[in-house]
C-alpha atoms as a PDB file:
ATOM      1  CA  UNK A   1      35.708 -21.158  -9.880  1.00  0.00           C
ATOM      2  CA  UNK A   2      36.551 -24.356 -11.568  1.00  0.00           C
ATOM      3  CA  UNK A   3      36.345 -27.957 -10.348  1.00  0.00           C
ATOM      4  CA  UNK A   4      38.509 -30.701 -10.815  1.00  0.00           C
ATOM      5  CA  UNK A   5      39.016 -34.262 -10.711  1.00  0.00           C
ATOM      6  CA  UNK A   6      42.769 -36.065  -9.791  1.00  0.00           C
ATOM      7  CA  UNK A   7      42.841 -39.979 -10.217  1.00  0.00           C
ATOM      8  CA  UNK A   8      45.177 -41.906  -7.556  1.00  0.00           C
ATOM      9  CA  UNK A   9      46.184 -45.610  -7.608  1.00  0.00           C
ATOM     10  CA  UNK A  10      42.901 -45.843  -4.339  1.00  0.00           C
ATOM     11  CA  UNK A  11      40.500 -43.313  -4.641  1.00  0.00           C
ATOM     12  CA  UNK A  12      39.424 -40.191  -6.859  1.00  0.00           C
ATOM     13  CA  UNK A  13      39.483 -36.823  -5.353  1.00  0.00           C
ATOM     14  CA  UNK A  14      37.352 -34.102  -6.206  1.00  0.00           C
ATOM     15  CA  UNK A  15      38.937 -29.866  -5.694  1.00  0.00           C
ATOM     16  CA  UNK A  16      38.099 -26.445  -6.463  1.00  0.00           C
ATOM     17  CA  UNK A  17      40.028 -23.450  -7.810  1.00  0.00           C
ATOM     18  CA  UNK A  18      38.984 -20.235  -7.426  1.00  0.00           C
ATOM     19  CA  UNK A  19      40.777 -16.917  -7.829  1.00  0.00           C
ATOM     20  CA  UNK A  20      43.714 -15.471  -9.971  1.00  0.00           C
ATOM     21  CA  UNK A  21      45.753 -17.727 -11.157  1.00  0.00           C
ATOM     22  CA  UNK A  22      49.101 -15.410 -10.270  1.00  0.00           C
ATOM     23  CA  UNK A  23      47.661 -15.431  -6.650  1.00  0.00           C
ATOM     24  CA  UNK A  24      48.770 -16.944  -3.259  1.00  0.00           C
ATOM     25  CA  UNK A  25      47.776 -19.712  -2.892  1.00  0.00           C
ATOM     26  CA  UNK A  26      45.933 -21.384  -0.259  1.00  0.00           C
ATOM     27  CA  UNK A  27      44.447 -25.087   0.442  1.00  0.00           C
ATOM     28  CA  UNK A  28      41.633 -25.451   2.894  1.00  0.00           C
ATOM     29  CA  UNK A  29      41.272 -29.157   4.340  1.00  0.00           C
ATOM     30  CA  UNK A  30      38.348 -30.072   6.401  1.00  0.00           C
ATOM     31  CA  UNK A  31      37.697 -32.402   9.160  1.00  0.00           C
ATOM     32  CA  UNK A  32      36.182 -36.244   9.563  1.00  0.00           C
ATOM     33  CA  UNK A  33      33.044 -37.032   8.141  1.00  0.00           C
ATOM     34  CA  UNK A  34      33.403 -33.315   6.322  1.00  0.00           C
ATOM     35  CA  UNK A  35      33.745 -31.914   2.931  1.00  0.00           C
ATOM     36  CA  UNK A  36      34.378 -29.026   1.690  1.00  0.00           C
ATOM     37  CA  UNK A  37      31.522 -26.816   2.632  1.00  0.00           C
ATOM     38  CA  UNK A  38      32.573 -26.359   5.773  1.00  0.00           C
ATOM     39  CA  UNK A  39      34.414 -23.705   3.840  1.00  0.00           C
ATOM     40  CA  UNK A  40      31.542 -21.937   3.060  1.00  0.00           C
ATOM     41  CA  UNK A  41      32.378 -18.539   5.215  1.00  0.00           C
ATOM     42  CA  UNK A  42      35.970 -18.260   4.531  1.00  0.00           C
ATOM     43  CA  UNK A  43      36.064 -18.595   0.613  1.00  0.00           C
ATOM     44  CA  UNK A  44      33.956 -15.974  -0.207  1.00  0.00           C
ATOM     45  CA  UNK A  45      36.026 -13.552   2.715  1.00  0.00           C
ATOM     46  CA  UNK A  46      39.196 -14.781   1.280  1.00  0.00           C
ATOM     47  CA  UNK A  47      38.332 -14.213  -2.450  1.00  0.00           C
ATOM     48  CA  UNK A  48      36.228 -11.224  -1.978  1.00  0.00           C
ATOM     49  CA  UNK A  49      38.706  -9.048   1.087  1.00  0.00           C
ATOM     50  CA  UNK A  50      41.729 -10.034  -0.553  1.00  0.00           C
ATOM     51  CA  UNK A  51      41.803 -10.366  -4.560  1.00  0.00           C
ATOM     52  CA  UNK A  52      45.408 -11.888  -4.040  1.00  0.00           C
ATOM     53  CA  UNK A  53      44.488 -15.018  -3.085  1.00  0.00           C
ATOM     54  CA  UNK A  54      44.419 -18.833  -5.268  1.00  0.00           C
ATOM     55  CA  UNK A  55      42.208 -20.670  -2.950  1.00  0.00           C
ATOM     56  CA  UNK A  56      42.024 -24.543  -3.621  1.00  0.00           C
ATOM     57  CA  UNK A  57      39.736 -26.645  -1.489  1.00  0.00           C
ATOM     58  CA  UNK A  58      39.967 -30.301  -1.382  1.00  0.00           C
ATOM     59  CA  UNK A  59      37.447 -33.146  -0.348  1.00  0.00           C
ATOM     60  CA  UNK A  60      39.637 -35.988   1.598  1.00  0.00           C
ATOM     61  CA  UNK A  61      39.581 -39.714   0.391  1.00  0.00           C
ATOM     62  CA  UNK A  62      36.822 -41.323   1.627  1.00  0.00           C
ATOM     63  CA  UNK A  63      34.749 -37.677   1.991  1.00  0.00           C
ATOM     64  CA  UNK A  64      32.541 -35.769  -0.133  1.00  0.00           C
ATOM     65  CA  UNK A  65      33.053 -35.591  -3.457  1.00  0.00           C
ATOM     66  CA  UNK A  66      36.291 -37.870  -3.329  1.00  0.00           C
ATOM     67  CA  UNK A  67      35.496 -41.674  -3.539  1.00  0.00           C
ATOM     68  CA  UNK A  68      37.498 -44.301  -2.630  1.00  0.00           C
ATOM     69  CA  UNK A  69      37.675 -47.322  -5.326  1.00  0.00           C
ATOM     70  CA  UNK A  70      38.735 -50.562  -4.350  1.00  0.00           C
ATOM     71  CA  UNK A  71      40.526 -52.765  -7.088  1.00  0.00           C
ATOM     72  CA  UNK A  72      39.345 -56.079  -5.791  1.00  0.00           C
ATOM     73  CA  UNK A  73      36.809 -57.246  -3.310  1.00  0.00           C
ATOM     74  CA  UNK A  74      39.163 -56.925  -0.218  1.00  0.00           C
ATOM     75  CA  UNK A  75      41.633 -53.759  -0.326  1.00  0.00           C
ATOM     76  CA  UNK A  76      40.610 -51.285   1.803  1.00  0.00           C
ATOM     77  CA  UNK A  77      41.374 -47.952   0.865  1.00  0.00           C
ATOM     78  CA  UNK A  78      44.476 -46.100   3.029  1.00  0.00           C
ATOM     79  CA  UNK A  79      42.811 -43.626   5.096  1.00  0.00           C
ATOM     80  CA  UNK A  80      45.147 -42.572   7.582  1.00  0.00           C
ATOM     81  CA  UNK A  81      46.355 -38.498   7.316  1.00  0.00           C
ATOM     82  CA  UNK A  82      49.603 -39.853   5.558  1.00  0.00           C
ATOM     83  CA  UNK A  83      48.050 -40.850   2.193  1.00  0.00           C
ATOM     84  CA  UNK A  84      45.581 -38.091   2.587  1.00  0.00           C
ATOM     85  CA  UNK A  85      48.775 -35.731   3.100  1.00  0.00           C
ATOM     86  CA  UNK A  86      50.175 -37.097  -0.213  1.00  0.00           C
ATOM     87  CA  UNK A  87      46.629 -36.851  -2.226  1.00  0.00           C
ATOM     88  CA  UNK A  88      47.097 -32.540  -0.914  1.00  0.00           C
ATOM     89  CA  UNK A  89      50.986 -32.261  -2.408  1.00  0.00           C
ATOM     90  CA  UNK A  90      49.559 -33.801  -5.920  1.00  0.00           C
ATOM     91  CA  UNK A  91      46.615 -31.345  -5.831  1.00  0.00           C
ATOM     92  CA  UNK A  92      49.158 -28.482  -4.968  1.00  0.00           C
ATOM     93  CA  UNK A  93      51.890 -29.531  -7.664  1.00  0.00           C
ATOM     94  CA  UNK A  94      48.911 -29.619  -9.999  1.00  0.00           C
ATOM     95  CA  UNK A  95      48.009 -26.589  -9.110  1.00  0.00           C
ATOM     96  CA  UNK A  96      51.025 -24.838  -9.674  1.00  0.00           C
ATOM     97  CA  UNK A  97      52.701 -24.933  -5.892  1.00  0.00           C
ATOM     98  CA  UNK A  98      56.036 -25.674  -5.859  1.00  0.00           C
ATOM     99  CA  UNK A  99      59.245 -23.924  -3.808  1.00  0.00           C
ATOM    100  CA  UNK A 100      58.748 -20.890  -5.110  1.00  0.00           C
ATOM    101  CA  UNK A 101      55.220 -20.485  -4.721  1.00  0.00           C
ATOM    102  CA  UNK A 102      53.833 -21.852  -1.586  1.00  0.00           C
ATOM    103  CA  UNK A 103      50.891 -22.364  -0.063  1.00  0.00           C
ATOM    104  CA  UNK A 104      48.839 -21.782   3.134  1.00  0.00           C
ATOM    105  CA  UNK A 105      47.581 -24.239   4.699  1.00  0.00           C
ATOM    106  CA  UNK A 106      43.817 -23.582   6.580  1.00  0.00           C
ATOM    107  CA  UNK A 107      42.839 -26.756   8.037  1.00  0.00           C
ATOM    108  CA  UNK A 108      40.487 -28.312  10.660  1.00  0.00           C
ATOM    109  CA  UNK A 109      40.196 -31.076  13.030  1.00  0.00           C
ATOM    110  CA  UNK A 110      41.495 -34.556  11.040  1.00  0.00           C
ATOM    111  CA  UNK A 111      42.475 -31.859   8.475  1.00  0.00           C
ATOM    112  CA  UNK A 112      45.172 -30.690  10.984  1.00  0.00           C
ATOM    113  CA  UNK A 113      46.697 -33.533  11.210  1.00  0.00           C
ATOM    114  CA  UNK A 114      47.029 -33.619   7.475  1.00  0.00           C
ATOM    115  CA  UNK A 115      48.046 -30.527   7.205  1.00  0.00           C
ATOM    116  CA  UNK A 116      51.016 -31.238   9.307  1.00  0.00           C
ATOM    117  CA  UNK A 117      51.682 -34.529   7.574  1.00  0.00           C
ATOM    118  CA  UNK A 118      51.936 -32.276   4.438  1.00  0.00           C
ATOM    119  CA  UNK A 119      54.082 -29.819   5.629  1.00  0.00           C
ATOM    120  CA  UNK A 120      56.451 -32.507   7.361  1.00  0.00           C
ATOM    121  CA  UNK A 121      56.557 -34.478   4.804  1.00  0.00           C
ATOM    122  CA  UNK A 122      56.506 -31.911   1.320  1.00  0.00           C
ATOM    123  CA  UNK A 123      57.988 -28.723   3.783  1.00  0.00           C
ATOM    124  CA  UNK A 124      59.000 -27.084  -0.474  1.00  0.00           C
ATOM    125  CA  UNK A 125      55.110 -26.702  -0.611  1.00  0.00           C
ATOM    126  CA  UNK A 126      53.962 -25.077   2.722  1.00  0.00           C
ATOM    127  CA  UNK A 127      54.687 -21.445   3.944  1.00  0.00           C
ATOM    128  CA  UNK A 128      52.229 -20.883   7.012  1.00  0.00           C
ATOM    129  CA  UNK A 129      49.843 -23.083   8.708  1.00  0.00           C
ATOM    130  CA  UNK A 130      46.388 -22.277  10.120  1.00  0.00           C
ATOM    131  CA  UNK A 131      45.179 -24.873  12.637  1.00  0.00           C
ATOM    132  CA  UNK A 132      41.479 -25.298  14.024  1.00  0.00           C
ATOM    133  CA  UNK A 133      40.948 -27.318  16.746  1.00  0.00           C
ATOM    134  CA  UNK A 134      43.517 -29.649  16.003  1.00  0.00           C
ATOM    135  CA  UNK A 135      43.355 -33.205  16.626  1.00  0.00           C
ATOM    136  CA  UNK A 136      46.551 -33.321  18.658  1.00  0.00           C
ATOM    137  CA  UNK A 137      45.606 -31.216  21.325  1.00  0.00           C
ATOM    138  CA  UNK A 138      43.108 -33.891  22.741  1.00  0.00           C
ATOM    139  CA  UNK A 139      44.144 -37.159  24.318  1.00  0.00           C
ATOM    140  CA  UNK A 140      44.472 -40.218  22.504  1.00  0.00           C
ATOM    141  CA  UNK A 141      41.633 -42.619  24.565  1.00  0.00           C
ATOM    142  CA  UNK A 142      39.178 -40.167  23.478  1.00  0.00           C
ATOM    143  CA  UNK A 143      39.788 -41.269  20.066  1.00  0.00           C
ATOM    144  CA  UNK A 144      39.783 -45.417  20.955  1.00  0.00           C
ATOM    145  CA  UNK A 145      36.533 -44.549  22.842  1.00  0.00           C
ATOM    146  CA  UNK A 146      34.755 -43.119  19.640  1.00  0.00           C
ATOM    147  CA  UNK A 147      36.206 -46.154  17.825  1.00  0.00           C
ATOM    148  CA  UNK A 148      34.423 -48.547  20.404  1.00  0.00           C
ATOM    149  CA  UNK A 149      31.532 -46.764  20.161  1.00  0.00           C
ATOM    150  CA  UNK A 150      31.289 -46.334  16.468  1.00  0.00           C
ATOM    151  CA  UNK A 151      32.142 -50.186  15.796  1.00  0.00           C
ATOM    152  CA  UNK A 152      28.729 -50.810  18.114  1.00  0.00           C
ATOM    153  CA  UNK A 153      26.445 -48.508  17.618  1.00  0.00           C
ATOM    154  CA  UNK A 154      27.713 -46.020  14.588  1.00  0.00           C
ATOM    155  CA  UNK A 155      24.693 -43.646  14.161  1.00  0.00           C
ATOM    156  CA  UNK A 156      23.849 -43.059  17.533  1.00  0.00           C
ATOM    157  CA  UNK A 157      28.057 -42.906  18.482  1.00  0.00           C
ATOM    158  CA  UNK A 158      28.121 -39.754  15.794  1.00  0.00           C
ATOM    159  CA  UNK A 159      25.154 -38.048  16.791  1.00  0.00           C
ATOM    160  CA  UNK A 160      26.846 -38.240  20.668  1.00  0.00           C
ATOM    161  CA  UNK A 161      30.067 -37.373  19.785  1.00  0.00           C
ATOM    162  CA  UNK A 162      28.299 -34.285  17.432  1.00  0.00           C
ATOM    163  CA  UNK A 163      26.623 -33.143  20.254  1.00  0.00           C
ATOM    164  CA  UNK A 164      29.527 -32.935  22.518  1.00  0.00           C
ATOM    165  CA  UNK A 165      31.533 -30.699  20.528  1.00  0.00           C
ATOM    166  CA  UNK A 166      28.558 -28.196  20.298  1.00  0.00           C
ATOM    167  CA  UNK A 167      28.229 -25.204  22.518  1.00  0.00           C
ATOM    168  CA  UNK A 168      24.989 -24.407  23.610  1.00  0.00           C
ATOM    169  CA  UNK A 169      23.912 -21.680  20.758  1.00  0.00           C
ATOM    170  CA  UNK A 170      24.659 -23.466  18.101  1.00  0.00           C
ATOM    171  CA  UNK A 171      22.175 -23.481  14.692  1.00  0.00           C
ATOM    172  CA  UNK A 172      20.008 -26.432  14.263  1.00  0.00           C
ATOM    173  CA  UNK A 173      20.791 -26.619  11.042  1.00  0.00           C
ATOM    174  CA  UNK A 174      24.544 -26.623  11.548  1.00  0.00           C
ATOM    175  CA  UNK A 175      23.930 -29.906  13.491  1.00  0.00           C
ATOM    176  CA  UNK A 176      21.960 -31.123  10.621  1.00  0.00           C
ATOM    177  CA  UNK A 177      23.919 -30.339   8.181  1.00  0.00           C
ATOM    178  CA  UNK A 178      27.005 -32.390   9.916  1.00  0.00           C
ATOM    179  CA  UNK A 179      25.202 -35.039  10.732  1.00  0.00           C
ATOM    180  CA  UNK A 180      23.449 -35.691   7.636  1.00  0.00           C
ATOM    181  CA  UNK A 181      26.666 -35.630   5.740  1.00  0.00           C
ATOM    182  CA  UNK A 182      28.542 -37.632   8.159  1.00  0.00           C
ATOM    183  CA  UNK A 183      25.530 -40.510   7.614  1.00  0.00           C
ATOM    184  CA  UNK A 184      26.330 -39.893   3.970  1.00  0.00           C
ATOM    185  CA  UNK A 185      29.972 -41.078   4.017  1.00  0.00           C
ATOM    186  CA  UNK A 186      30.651 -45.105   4.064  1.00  0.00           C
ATOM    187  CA  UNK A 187      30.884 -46.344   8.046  1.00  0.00           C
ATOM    188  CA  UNK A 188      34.329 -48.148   6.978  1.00  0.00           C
ATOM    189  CA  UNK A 189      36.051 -45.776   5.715  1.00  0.00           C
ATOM    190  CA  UNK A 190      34.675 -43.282   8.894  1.00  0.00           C
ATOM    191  CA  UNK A 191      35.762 -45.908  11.303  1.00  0.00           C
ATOM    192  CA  UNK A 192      38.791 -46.264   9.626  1.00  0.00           C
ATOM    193  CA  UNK A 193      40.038 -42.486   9.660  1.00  0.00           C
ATOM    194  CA  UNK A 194      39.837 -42.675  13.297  1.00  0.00           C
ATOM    195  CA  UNK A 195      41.820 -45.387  13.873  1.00  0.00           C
ATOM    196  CA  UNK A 196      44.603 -44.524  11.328  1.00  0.00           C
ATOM    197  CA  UNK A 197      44.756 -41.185  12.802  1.00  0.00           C
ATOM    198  CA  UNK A 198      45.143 -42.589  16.216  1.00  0.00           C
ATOM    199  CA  UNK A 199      48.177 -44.594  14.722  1.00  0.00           C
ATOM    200  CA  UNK A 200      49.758 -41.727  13.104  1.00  0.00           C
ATOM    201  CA  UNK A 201      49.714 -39.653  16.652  1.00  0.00           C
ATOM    202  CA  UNK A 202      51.044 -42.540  18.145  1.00  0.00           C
ATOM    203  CA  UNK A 203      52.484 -42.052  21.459  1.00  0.00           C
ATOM    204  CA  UNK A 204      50.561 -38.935  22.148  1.00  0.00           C
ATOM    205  CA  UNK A 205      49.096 -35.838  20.382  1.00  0.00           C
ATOM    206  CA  UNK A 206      52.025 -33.833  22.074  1.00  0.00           C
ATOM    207  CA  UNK A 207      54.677 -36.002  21.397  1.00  0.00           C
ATOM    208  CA  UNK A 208      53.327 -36.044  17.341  1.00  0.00           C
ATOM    209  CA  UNK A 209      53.246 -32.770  17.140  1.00  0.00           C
ATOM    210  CA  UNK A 210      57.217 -32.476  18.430  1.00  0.00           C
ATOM    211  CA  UNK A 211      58.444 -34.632  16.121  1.00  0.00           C
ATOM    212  CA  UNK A 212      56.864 -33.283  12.997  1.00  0.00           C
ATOM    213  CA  UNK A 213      56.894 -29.657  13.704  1.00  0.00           C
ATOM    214  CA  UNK A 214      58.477 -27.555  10.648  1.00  0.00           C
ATOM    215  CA  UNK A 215      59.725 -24.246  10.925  1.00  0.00           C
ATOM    216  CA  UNK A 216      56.879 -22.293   9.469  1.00  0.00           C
ATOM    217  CA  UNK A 217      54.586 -19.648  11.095  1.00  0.00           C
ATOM    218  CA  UNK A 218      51.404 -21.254  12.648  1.00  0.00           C
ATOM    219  CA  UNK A 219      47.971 -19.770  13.554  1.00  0.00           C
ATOM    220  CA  UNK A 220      46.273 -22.755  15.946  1.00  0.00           C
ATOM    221  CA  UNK A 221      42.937 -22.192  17.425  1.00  0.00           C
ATOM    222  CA  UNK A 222      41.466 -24.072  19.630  1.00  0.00           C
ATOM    223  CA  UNK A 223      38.091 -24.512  21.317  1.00  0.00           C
ATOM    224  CA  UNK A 224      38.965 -26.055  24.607  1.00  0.00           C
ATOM    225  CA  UNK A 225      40.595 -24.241  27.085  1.00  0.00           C
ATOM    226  CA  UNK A 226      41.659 -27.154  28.738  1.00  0.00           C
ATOM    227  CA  UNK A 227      43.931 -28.469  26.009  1.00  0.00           C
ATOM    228  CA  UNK A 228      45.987 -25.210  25.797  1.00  0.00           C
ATOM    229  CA  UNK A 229      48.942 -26.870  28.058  1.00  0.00           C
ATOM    230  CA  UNK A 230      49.055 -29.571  25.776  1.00  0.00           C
ATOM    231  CA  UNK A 231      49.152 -27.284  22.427  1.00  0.00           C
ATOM    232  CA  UNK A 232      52.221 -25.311  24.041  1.00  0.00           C
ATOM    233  CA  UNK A 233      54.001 -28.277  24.764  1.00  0.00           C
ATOM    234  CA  UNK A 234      53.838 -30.030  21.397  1.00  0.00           C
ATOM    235  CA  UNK A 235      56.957 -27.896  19.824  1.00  0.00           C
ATOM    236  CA  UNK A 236      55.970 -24.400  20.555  1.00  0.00           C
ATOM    237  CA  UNK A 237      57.580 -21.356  19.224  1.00  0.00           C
ATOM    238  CA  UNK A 238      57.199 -18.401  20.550  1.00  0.00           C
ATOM    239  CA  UNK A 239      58.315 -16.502  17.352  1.00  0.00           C
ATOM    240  CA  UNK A 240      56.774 -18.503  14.315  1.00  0.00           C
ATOM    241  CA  UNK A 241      53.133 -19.170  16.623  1.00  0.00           C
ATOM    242  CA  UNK A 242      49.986 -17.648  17.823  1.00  0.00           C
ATOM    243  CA  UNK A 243      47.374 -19.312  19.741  1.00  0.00           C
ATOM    244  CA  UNK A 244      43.948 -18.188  20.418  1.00  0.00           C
ATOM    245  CA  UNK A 245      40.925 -19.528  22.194  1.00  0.00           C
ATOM    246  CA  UNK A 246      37.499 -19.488  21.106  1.00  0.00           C
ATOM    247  CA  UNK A 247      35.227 -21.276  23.156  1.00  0.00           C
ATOM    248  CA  UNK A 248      32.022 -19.827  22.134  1.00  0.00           C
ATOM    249  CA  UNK A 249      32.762 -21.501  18.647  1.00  0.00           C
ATOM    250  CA  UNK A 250      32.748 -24.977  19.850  1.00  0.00           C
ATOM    251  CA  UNK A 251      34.605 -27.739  16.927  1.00  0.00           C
ATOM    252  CA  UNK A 252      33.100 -25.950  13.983  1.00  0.00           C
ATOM    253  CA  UNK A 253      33.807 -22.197  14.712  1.00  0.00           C
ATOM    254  CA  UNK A 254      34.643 -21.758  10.846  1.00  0.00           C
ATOM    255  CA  UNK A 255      30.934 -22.437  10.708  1.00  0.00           C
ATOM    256  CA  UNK A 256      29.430 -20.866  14.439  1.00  0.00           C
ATOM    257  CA  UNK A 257      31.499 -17.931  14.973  1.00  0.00           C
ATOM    258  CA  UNK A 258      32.882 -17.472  10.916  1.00  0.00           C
ATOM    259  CA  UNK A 259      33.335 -13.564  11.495  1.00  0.00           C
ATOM    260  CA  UNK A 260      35.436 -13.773  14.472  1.00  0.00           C
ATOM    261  CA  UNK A 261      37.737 -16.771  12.859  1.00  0.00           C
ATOM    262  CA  UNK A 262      37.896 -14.730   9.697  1.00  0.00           C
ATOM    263  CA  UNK A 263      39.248 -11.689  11.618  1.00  0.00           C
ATOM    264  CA  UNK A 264      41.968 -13.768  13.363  1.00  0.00           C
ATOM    265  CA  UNK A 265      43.258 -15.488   9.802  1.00  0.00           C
ATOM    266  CA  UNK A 266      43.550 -11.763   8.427  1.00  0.00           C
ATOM    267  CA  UNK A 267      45.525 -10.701  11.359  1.00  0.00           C
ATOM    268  CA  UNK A 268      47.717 -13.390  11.145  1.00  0.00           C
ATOM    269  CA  UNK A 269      48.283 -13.101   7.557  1.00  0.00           C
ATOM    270  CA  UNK A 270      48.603  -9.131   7.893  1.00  0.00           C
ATOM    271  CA  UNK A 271      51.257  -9.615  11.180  1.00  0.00           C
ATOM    272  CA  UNK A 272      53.282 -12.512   8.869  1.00  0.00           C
ATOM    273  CA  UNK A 273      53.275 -10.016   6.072  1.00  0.00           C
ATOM    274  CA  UNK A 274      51.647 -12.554   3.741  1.00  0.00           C
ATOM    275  CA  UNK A 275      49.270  -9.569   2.709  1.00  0.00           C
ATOM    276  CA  UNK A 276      49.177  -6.112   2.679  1.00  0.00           C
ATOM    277  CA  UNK A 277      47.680  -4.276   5.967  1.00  0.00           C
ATOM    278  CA  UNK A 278      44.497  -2.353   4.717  1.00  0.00           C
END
């Protein structure tokens, strides 16, 4: 495992690298207010179930590890899933990813949404993407309510809006460990991500999805059964997608249910034939 530093014109980003250097590779992008411990059950199963595997995880702008810098007193860092999009093709070209070597894309929540920026925008770099509960499967106003809520009350609007996405078993100290985190990150930048993400989705999750949708094998999983019609609607394939439903997992399944995610990315990868079947 190495980690790794890449300077940009608005922020510095912070990745890891871990695994052969000859091996697939795959970038995991996490969601708002995240990092890249949210990871923390599928890098070890990746590098330790499958030795063929070049695993880069990224921190976005604005999360973590990756700072945001502001030349003068009043630019405010670009933190819609556009320039984060861009920030994951330099990490991949830097990382060796180019047309002939591809990468997997594992992403969750605002990482969706980057994820499919990337591959829409830099389609030579992506080969499959893996999508957990993503952000375009839920209805815009829910997103301009959390704005509201944050601008007036921002501690006590991400604590709420925590708690909704939990099911009912979930650890204590998975709900710390997001919400100390998310009071970690600066409230402009938070605030910020929201609304530029609400932009980019612009006029509807559904209708986003459409018009960016590349022809590459997808794996979405979502937590909310109710959101399934929307999912198929935004560009399905039949032939390049699977959807599954996990419910018990609530927002953070990588983290609540990590076994039963873990199975479903090996199947995928095993039925795509992007690794051998055991």
């Amino acid at each position: 495992m190495s980690g790794a530093h890449l300077s940009r014109d608005d922020c510095d980003l912070f990745y890891t690298i871990h695994g052969p250097s000859s091996g697939l590779p795959v970038l995991l992008i996490h969601g708002w207010t995240c990092d890249m411990t949210d990871w923390s059950f599928q890098l070890p199963f990746l590098l330790q179930t499958h030795k063929c595997f070049r695993v880069i995880a990224m921190d976005l702008r604005g999360h973590g590890a990756s700072r945001t810098l502001q030349a003068d007193g009043h630019t405010e860092t670009d933190m819609s899933p556009t320039a984060m999009a861009e920030d994951a093709a330099e990490i991949l070209r830097r990382s060796g990813v180019d047309d002939s070597n591809k990468a997997i894309i594992i992403a969750h929540s605002l990482g969706t949404t980057v994820g499919i920026e990337l591959s829409h925008g830099h389609p030579s770099l992506v080969k499959g993407l893996v999508l957990l509960d993503p952000s375009y499967q839920a209805p815009l106003h829910m997103f301009l309510g959390l704005v509201e809520q944050l601008k007036d009350d921002y501690e006590t609007a991400l604590a709420s809006c925590f708690e909704a996405l939990y099911p009912s078993e979930t650890p204590e100290y998975i709900k710390t460990w997001n919400l100390l985190r998310a009071l970690s990150m600066d409230k402009g930048a938070a605030i910020r991500s929201v609304e530029q993400q609400v932009e980019c989705l612009l006029p509807s999750g559904v209708e986003y999805a459409r018009r960016t949708r590349v022809k590459v094998p997808r794996l979405v999983m979502s937590s909310a059964g109710q959101f399934l019609d929307a999912i198929r609607e935004a560009g399905w394939d039949d032939e390049l997608d699977r959807l599954e439903l996990l419910e018990a997992g609530g927002h953070w399944m990588m983290k609540t249910k990590p076994d039963e995610v873990n199975r479903l990315i090996q199947s995928w990868l095993e039925g795509r034939s992007f690794i051998d079947t055991p």
